[in-house]
C-alpha atoms as a PDB file:
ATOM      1  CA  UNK A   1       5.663  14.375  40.389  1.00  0.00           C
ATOM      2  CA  UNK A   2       3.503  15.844  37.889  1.00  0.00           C
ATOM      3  CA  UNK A   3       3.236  19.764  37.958  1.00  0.00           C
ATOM      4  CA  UNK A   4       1.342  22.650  35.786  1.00  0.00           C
ATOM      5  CA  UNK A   5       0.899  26.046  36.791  1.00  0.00           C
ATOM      6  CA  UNK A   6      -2.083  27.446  35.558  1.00  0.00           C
ATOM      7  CA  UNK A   7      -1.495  31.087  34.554  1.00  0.00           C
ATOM      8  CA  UNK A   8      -2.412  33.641  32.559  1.00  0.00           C
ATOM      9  CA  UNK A   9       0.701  36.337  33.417  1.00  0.00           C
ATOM     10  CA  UNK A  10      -0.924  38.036  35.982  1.00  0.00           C
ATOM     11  CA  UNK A  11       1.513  39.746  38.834  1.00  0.00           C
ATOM     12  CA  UNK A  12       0.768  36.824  41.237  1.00  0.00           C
ATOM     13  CA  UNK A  13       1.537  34.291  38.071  1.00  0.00           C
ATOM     14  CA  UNK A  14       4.837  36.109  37.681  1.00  0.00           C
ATOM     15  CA  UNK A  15       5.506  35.815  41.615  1.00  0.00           C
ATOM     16  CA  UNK A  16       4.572  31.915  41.588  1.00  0.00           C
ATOM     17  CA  UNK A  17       6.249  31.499  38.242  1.00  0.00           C
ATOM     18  CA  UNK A  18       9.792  33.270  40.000  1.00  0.00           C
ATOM     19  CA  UNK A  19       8.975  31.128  42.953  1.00  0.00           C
ATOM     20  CA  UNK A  20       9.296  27.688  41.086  1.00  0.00           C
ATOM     21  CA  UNK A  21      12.243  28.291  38.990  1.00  0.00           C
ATOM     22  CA  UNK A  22      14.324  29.777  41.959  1.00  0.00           C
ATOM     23  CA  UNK A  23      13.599  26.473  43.900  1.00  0.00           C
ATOM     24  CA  UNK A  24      14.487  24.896  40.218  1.00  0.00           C
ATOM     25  CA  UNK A  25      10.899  22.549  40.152  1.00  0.00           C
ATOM     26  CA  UNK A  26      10.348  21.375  37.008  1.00  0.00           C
ATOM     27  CA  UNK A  27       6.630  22.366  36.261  1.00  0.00           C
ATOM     28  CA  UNK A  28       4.290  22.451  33.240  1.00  0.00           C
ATOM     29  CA  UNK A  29       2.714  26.069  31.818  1.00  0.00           C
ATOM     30  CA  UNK A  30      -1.035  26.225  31.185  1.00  0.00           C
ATOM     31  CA  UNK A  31      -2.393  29.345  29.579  1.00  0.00           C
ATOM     32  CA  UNK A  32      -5.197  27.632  28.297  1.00  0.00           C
ATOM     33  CA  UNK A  33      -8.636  29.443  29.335  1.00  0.00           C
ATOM     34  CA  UNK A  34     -10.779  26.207  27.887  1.00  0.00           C
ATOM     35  CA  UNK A  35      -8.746  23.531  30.065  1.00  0.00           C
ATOM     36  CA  UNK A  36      -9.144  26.187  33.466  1.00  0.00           C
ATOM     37  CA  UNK A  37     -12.251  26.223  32.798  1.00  0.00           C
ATOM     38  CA  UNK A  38     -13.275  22.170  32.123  1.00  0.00           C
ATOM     39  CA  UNK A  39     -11.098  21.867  35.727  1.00  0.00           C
ATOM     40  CA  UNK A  40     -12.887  24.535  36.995  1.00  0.00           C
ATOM     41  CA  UNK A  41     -10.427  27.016  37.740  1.00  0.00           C
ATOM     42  CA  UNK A  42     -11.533  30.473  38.242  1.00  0.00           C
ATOM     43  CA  UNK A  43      -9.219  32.507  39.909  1.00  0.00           C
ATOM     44  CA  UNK A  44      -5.407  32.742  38.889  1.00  0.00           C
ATOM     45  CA  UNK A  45      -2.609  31.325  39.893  1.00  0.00           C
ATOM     46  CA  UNK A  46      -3.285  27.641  40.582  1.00  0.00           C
ATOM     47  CA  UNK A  47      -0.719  25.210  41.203  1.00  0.00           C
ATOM     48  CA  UNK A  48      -2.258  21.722  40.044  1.00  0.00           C
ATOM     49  CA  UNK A  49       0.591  19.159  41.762  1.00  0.00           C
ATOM     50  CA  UNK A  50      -0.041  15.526  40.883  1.00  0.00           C
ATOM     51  CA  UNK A  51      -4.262  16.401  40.192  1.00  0.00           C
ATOM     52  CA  UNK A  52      -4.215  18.345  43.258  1.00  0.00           C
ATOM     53  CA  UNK A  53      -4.832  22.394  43.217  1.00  0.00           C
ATOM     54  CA  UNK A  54      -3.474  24.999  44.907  1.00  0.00           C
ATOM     55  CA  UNK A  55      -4.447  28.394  44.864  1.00  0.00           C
ATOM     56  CA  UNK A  56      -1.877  30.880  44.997  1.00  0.00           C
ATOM     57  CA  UNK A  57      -1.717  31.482  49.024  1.00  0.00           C
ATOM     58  CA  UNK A  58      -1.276  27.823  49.285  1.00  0.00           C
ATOM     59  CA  UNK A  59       1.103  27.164  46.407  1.00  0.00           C
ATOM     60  CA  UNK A  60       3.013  29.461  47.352  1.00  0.00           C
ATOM     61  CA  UNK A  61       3.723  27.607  51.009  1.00  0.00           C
ATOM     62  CA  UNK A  62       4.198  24.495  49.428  1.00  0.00           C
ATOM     63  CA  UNK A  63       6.893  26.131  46.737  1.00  0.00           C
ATOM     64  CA  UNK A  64       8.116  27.435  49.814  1.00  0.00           C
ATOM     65  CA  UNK A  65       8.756  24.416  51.731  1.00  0.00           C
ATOM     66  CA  UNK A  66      10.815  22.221  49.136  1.00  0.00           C
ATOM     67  CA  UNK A  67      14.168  21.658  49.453  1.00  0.00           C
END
């Protein structure tokens, strides 16, 4: 499973950030502005899980629901 969280250290990137290493998911950083914006990102967090992307509300369930 191929995971990158899109941040730029925002207080909802720090929450999603927290989220994914205390469930211990091995994930990818992106604080790249050029590559959020060629994938069209424009709001922050997104949680981009094998080419699919989350926005924070819904990244946050899915962090949420792994074992």
């Amino acid at each position: 499973m191929e995971i990158t969280l899109y941040t730029s250290n925002c207080p909802k990137c720090k929450i999603l950030k927290a989220k994914l290493d205390d469930k211990k998911i091995n994930y990818n950083v992106c604080d790249d502005t050029n590559i959020m914006t060629e994938k069209g990102i424009t709001s922050l967090p997104v949680l981009e899980i094998d080419g699919e992307m989350k926005t924070f509300r819904f990244a946050v369930d899915w962090v949420n629901e792994q074992e």
